[in-house]
N, C-alpha and C. Protein backbone atom coordinates (compact mmCIF):
# COMPACT_ATOMS: atom_id res chain seq x y z
N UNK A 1 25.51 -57.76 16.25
CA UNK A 1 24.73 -56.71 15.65
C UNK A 1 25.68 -55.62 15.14
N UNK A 2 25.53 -55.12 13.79
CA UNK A 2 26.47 -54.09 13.64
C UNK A 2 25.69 -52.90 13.73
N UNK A 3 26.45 -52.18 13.61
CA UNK A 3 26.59 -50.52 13.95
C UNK A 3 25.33 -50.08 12.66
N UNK A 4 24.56 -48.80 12.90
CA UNK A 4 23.61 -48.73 12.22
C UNK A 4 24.34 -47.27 11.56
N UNK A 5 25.72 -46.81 12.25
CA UNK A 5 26.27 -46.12 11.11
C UNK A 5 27.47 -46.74 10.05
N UNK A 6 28.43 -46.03 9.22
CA UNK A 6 29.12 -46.33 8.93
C UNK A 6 30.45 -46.00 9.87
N UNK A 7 31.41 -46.22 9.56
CA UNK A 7 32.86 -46.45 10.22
C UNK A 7 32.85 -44.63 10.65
N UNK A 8 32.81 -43.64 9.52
CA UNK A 8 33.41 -42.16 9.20
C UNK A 8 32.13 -41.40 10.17
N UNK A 9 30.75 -41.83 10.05
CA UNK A 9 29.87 -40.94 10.57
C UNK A 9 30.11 -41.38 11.94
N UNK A 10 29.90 -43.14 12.46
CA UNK A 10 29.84 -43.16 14.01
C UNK A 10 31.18 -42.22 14.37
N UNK A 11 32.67 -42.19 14.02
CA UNK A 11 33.62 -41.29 14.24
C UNK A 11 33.07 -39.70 14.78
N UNK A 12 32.22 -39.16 13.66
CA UNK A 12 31.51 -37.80 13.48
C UNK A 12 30.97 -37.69 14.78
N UNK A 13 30.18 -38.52 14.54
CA UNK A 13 29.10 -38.47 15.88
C UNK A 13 29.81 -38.89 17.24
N UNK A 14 30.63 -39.50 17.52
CA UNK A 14 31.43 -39.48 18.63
C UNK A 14 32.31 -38.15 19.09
N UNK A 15 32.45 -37.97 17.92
CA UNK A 15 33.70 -36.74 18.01
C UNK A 15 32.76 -35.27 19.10
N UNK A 16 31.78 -35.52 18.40
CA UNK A 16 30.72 -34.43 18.85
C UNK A 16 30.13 -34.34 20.58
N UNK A 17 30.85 -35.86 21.25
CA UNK A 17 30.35 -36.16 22.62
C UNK A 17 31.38 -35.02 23.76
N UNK A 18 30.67 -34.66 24.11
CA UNK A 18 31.67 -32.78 24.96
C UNK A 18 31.63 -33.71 26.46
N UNK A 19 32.89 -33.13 26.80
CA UNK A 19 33.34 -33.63 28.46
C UNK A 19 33.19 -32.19 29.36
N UNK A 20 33.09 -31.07 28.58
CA UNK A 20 32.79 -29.98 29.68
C UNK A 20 31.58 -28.89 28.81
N UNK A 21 30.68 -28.33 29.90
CA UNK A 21 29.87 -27.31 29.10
C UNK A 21 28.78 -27.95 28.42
N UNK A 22 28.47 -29.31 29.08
CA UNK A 22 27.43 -30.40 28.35
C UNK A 22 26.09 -29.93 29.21
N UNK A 23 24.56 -29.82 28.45
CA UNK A 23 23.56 -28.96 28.99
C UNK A 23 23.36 -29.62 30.25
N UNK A 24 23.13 -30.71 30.67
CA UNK A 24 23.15 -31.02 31.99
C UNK A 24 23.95 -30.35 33.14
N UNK A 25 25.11 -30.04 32.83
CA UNK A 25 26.19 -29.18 33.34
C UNK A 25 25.87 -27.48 33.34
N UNK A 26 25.23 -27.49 32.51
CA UNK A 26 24.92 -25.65 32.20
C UNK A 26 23.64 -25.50 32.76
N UNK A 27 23.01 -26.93 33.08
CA UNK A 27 21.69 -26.30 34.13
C UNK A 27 21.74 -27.04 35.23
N UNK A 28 22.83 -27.61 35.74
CA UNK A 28 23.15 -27.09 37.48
C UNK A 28 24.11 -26.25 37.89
N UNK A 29 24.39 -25.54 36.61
CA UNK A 29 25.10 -24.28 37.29
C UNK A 29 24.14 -23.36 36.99
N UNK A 30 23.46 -23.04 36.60
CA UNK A 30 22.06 -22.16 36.47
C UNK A 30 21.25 -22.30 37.62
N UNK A 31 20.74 -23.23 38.38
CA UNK A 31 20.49 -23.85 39.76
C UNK A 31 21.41 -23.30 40.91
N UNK A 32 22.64 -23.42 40.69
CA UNK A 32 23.35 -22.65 41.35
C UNK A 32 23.61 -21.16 41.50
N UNK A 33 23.78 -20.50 40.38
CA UNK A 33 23.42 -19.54 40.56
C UNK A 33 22.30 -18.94 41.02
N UNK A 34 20.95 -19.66 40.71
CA UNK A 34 19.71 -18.93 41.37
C UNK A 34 19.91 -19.11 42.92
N UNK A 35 20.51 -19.85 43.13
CA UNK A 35 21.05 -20.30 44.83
C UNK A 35 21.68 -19.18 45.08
N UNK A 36 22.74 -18.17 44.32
CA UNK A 36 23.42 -17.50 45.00
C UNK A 36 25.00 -17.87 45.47
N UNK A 37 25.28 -19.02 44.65
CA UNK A 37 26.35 -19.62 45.00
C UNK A 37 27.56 -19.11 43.90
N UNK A 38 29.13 -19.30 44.25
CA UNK A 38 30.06 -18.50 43.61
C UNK A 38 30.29 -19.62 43.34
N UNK A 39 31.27 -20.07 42.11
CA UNK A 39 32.03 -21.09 42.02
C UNK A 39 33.14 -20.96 40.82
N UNK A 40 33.83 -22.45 40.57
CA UNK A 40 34.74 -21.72 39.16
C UNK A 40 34.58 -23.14 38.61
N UNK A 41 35.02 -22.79 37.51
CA UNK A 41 34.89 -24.30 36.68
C UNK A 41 36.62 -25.50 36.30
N UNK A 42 35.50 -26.95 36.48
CA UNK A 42 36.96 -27.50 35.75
C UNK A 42 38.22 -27.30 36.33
N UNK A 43 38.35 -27.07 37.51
CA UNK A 43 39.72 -26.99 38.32
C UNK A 43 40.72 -28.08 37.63
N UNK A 44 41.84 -28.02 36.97
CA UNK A 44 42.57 -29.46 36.78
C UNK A 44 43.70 -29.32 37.76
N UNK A 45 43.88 -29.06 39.26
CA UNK A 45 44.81 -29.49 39.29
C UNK A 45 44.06 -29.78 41.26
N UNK A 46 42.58 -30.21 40.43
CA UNK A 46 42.12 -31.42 41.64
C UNK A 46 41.79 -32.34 41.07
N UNK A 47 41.86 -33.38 41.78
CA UNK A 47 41.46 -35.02 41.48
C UNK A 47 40.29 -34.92 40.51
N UNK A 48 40.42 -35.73 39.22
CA UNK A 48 39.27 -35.90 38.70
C UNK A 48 38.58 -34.36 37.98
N UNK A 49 39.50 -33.19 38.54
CA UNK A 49 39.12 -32.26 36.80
C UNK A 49 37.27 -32.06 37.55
N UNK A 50 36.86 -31.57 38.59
CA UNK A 50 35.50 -31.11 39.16
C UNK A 50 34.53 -30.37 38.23
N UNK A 51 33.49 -30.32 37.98
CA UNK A 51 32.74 -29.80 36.59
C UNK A 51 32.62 -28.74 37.47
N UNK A 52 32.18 -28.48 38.70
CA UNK A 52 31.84 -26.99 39.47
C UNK A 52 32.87 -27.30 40.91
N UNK A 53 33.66 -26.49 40.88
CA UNK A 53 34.60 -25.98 42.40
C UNK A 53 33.98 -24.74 43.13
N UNK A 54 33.64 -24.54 44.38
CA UNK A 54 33.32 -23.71 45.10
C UNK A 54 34.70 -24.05 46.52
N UNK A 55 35.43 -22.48 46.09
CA UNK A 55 37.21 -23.17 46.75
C UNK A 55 36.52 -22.90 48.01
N UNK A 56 35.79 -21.55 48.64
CA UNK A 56 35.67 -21.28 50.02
C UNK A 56 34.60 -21.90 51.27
N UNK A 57 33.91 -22.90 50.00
CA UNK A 57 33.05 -23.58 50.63
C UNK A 57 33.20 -25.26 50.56
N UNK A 58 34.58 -25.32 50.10
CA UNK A 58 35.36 -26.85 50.02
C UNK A 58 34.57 -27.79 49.24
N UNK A 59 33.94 -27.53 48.43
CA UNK A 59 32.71 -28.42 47.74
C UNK A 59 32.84 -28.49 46.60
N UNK A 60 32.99 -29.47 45.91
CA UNK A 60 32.94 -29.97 44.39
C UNK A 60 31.48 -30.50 43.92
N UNK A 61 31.51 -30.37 42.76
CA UNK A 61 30.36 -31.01 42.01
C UNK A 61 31.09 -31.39 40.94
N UNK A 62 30.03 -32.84 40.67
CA UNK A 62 30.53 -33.50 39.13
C UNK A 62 29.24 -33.65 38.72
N UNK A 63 29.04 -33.11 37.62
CA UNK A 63 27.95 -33.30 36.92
C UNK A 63 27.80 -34.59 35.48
N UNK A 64 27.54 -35.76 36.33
CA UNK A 64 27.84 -37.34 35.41
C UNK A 64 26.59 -37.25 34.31
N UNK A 65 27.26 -37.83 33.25
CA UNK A 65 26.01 -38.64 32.32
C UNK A 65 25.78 -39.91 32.61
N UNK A 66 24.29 -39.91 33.17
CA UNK A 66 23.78 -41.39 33.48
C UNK A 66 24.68 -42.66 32.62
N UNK A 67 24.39 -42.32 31.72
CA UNK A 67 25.34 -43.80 30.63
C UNK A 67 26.73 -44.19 30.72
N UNK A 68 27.35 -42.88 31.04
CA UNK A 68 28.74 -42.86 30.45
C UNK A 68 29.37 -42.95 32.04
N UNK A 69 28.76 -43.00 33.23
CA UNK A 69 29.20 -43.16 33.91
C UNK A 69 28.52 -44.43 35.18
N UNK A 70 28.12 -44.55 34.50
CA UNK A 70 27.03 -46.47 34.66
C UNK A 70 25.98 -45.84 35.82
N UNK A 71 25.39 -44.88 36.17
CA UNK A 71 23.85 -44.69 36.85
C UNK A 71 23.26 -45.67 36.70
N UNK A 72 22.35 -46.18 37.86
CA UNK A 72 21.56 -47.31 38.29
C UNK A 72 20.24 -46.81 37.57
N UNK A 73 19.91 -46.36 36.92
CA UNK A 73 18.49 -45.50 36.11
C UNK A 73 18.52 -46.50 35.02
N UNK A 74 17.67 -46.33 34.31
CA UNK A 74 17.26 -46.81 33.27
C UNK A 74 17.98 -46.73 32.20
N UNK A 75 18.38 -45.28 31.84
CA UNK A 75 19.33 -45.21 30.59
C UNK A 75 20.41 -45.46 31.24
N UNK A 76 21.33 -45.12 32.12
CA UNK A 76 22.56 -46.18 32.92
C UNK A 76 22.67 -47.26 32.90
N UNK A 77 21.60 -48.25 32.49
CA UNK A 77 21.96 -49.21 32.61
C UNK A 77 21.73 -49.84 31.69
N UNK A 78 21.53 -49.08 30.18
CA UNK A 78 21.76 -49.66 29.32
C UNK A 78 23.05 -50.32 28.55
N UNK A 79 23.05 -51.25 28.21
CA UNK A 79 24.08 -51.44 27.38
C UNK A 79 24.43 -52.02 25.99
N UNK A 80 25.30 -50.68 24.82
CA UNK A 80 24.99 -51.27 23.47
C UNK A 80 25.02 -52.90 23.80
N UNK A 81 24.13 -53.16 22.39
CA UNK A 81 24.60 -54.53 22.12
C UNK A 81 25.79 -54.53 21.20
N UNK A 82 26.01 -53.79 20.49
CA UNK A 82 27.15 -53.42 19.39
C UNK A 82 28.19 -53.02 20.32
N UNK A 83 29.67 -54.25 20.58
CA UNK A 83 30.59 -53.94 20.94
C UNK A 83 30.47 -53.73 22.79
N UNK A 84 29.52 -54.80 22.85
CA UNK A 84 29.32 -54.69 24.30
C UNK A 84 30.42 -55.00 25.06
N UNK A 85 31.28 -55.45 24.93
CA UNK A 85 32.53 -56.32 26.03
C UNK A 85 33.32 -54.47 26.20
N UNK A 86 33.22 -53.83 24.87
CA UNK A 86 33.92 -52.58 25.12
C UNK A 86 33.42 -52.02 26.38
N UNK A 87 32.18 -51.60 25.71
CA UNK A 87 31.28 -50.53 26.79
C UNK A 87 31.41 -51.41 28.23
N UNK A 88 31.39 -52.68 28.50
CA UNK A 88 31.13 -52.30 29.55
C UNK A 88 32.38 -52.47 30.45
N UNK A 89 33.75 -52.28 29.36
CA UNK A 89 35.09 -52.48 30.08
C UNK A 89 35.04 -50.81 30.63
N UNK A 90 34.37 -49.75 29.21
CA UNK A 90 34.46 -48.39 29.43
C UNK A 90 33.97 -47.80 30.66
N UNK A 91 32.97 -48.40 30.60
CA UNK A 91 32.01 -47.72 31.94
C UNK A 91 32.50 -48.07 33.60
N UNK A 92 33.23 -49.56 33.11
CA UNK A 92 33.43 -49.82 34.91
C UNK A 92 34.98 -48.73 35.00
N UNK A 93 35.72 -48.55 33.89
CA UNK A 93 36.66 -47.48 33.93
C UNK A 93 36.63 -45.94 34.68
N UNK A 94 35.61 -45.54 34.14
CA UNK A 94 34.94 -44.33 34.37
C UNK A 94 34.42 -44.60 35.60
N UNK A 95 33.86 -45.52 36.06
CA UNK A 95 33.28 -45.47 37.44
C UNK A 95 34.42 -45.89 38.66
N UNK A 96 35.38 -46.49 38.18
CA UNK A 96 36.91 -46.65 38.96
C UNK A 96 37.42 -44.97 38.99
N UNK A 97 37.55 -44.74 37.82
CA UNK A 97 38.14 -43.62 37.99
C UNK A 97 37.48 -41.97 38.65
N UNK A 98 36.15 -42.08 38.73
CA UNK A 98 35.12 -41.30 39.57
C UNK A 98 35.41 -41.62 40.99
N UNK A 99 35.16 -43.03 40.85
CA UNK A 99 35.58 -43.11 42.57
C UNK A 99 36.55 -43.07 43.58
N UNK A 100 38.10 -42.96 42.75
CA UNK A 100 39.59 -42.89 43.03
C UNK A 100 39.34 -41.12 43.32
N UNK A 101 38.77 -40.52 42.26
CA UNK A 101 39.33 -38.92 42.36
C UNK A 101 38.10 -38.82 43.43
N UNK A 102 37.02 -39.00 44.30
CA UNK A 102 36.20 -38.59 45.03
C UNK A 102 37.14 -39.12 46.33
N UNK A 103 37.50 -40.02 46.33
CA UNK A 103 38.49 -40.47 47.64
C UNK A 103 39.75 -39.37 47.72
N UNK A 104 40.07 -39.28 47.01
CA UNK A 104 41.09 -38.75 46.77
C UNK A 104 40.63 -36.85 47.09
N UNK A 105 40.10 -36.54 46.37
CA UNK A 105 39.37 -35.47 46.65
C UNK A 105 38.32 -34.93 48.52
N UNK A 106 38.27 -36.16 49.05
CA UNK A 106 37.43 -36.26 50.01
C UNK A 106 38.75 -36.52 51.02
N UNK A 107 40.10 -36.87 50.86
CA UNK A 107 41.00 -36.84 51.96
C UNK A 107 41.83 -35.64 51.50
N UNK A 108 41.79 -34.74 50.24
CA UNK A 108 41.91 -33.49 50.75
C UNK A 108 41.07 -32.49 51.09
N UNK A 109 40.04 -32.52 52.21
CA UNK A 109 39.44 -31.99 52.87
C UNK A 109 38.45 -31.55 51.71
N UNK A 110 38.11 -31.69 50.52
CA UNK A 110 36.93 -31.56 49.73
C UNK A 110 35.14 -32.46 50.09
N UNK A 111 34.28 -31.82 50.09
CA UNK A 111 33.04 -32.09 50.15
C UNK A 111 32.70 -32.24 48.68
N UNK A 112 32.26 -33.72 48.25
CA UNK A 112 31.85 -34.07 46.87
C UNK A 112 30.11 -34.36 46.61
N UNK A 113 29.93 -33.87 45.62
CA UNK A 113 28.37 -33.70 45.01
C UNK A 113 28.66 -34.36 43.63
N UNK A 114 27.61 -35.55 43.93
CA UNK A 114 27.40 -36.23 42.43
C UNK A 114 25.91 -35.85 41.78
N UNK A 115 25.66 -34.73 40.84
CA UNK A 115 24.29 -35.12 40.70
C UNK A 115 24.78 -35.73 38.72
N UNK A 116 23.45 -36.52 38.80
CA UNK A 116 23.23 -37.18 37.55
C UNK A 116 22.12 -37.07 36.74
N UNK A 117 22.56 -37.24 35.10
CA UNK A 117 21.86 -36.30 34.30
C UNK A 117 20.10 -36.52 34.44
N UNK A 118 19.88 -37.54 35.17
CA UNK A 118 18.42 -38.16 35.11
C UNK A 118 17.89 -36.97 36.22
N UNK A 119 18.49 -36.55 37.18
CA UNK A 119 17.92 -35.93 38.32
C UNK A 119 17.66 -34.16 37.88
N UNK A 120 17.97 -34.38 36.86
CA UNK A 120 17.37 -32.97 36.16
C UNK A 120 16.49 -33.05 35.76
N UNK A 121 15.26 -34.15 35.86
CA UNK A 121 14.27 -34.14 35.46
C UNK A 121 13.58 -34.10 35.92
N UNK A 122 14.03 -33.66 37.72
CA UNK A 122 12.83 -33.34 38.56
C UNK A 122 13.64 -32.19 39.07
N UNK A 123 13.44 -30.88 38.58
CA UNK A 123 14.82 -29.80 39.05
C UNK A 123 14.25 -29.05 39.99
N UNK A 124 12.96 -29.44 40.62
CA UNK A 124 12.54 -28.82 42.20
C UNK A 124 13.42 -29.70 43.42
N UNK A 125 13.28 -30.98 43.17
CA UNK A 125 14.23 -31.79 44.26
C UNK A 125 15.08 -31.71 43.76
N UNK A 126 16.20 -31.40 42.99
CA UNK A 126 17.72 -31.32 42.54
C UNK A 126 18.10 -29.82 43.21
N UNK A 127 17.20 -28.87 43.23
CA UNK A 127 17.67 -27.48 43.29
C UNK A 127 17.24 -27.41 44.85
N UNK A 128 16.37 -28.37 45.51
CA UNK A 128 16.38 -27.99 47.19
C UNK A 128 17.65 -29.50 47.79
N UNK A 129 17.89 -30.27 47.12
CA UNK A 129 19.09 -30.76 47.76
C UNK A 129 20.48 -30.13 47.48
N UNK A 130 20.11 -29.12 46.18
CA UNK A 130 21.69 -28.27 46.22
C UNK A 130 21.52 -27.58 47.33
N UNK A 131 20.87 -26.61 47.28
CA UNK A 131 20.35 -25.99 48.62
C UNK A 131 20.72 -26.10 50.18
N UNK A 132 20.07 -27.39 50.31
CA UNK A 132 20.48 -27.85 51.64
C UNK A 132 22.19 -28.19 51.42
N UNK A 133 22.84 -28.88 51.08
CA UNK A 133 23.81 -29.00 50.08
C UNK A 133 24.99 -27.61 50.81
N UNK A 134 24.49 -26.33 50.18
CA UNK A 134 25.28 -25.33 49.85
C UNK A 134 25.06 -25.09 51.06
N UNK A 135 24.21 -24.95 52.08
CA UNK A 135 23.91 -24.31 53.71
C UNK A 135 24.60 -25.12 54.58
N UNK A 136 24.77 -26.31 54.22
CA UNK A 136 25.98 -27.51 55.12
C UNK A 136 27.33 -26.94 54.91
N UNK A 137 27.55 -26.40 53.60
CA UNK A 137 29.31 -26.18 53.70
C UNK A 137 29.35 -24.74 53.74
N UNK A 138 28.41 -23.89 53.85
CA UNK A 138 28.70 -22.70 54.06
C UNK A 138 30.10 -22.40 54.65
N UNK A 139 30.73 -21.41 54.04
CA UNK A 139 31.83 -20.57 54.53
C UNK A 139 31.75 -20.15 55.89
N UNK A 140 32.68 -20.83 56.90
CA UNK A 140 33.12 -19.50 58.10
C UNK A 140 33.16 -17.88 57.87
N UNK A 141 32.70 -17.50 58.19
CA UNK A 141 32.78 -15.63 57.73
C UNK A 141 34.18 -15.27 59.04
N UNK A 142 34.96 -14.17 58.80
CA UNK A 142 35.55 -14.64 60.01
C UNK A 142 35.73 -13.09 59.85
């Protein structure tokens, strides 16, 4: 099956796919904030580049796109038919490499949070498991 763009637009339209500041990302940190929670963004010099770091409460978040990072959901588990052997070399990549920096991240004493873009579609249970979530790693006050 070929491509239903040409060579220059699918380019366009790829070019346009954002790895940070993507709305899924900008509304669980909006969630977070109504929580009351501090955090910083995009740390690169932890495993895997964290979409939300909270340093005093040892807790990372990655905020995945169902597709692009193979989610068991419906749109996760789609796969083009156009150039399928790629996608699905891409995706088991991305999911190797998610799971190296969470190990990796989790034996330096980091607490990891995966939410995925589908679970924003019920943002009463996404925003009471951050919740519970943020009250487990609470900070020592000392």
């Amino acid at each position: 099956m070929t491509d239903v763009y040409d060579k220059e637009k699918r380019s366009a339209v790829m070019a346009r796919v954002r790895s940070k500041d993507t709305s899924p990302e900008r509304a669980v940190r909006h969630i977070l904030t109504q929580l009351g929670a501090r955090y910083r963004l995009h740390r690169k010099d932890l495993p895997g580049n964290p979409d939300i770091v909270m340093p005093g409460r040892r807790l990372v978040v990655f905020v995945h796109g169902c597709f692009w990072h193979g989610h068991d959901c419906q749109r996760g588990a789609r796969i083009p038919q156009a150039n399928r052997d790629y996608w699905l070399a891409k995706v088991a990549r991305n999911r190797a490499r998610d799971e190296k920096a969470a190990q990796a991240l989790a034996v330096g004493g980091w607490a990891v949070e995966t939410v995925w873009e589908c679970e924003l579609k019920e943002k009463d249970r996404l925003t009471q498991r951050l919740a519970i979530r943020l009250e487990a790693s609470k900070a020592p006050r000392s």
